[in-house]
C-alpha atoms as a PDB file:
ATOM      1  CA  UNK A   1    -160.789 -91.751 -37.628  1.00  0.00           C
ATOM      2  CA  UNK A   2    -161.551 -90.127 -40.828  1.00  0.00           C
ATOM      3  CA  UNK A   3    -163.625 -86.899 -41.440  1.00  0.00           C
ATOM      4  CA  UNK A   4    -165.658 -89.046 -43.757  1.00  0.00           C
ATOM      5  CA  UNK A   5    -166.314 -91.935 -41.215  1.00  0.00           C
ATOM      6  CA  UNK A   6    -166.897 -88.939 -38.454  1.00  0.00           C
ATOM      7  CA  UNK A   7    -170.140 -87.934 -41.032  1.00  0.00           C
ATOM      8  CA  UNK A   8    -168.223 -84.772 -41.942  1.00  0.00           C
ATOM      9  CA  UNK A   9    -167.671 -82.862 -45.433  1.00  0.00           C
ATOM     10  CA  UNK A  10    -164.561 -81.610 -46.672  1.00  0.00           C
ATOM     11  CA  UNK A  11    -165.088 -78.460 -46.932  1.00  0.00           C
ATOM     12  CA  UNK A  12    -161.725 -76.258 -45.946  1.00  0.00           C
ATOM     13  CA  UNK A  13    -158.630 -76.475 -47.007  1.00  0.00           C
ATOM     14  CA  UNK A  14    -156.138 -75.872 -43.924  1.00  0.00           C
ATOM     15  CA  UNK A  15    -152.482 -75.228 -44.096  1.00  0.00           C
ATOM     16  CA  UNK A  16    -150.689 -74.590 -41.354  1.00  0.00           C
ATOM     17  CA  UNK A  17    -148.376 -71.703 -41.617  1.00  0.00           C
ATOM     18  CA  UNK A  18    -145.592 -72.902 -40.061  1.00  0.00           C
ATOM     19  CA  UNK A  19    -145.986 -75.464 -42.718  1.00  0.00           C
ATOM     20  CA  UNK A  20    -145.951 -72.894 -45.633  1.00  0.00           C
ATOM     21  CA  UNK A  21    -142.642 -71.877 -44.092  1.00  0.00           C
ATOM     22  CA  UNK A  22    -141.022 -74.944 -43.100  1.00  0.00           C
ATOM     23  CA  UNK A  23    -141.573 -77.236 -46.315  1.00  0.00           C
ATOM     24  CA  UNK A  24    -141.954 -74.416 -49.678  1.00  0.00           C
ATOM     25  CA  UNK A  25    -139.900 -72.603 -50.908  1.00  0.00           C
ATOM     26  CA  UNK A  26    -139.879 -68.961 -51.284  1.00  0.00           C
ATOM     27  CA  UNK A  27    -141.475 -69.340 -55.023  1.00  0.00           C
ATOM     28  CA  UNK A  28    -143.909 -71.432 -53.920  1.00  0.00           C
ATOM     29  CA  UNK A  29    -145.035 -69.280 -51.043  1.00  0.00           C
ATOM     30  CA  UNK A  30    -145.033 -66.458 -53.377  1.00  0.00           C
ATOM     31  CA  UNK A  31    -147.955 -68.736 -55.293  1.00  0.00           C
ATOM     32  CA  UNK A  32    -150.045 -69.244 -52.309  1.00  0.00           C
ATOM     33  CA  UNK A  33    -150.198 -65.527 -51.507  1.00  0.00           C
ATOM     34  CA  UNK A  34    -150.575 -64.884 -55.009  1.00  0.00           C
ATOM     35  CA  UNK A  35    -153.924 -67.436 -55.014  1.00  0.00           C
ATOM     36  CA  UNK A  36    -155.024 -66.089 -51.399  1.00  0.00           C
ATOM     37  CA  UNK A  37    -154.917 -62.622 -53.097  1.00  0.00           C
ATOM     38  CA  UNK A  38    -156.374 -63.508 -55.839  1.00  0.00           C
ATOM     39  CA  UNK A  39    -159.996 -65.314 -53.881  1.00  0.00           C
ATOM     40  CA  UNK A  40    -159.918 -61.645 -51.901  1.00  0.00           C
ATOM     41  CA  UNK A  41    -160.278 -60.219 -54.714  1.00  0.00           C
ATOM     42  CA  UNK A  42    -163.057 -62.223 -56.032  1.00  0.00           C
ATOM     43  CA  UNK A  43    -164.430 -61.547 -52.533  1.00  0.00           C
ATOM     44  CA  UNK A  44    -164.630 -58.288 -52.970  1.00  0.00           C
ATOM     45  CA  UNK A  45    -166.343 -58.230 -56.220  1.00  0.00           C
ATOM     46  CA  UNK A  46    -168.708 -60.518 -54.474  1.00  0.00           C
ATOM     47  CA  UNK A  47    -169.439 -57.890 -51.924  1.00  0.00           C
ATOM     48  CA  UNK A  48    -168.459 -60.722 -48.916  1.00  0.00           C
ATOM     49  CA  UNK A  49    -165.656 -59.970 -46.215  1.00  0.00           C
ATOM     50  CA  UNK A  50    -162.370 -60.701 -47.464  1.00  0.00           C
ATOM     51  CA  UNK A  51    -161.026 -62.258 -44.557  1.00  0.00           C
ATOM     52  CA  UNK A  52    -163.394 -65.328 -42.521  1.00  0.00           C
ATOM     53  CA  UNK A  53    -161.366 -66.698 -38.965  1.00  0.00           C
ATOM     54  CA  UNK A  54    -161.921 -69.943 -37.964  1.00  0.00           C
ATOM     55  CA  UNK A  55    -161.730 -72.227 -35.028  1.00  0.00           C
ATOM     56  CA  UNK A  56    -159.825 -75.077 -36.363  1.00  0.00           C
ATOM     57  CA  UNK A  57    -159.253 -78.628 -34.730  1.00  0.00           C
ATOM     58  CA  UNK A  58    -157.886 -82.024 -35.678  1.00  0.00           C
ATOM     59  CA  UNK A  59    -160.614 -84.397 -35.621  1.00  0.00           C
ATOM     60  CA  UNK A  60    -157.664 -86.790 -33.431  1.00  0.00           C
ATOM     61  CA  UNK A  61    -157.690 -84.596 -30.908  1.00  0.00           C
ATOM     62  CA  UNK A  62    -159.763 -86.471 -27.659  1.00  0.00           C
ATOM     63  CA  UNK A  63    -162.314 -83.161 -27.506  1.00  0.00           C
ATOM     64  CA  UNK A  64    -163.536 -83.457 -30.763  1.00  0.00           C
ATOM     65  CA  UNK A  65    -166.682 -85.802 -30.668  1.00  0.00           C
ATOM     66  CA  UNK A  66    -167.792 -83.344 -28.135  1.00  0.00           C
ATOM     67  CA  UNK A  67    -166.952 -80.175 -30.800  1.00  0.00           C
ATOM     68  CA  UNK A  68    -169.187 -82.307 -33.612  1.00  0.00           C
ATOM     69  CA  UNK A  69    -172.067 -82.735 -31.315  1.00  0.00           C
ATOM     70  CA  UNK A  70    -171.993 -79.101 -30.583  1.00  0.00           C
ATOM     71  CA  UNK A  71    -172.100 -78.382 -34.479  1.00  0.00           C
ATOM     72  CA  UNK A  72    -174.619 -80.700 -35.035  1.00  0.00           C
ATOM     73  CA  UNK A  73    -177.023 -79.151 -32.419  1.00  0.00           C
ATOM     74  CA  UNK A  74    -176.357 -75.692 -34.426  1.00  0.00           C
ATOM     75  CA  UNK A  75    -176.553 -77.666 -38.214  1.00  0.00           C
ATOM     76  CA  UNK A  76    -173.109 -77.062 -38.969  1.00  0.00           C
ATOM     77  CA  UNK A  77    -172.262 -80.501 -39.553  1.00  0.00           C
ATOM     78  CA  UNK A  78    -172.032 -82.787 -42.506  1.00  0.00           C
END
């Protein structure tokens, strides 16, 4: 199932880490940290909290209906 077809928004972009590492190459991950330095930056001008964590989970993952209902109660969803 599709974030789309789950009601959801795209609005994240996740890379895994061990991805960064695995499939770039050092030049590449050079750019990412470059662009991730870059949005703290703009952060900071912004007066916001450079750094947000988040709880992240594939929507394939058997718990997940549950994890959207929980978000909807809370109007974090869609």
């Amino acid at each position: 199932m599709t974030l789309k077809e789950l009601g959801g928004v795209s609005k994240f972009t996740v890379i895994k880490n061990e991805d960064i590492e695995k499939y770039l190459n050092p030049i590449f991950r050079r750019k990412i940290r470059d662009v991730i330095d870059r949005i703290k930056i703009g952060r900071t001008v912004d007066r916001k909290s450079i750094t947000n964590e988040y709880i992240v989970i594939n929507i394939d993952e058997p718990y997940a209906p549950e994890v959207i209902e929980i978000m909807k109660k809370y109007k974090h969803w869609g």
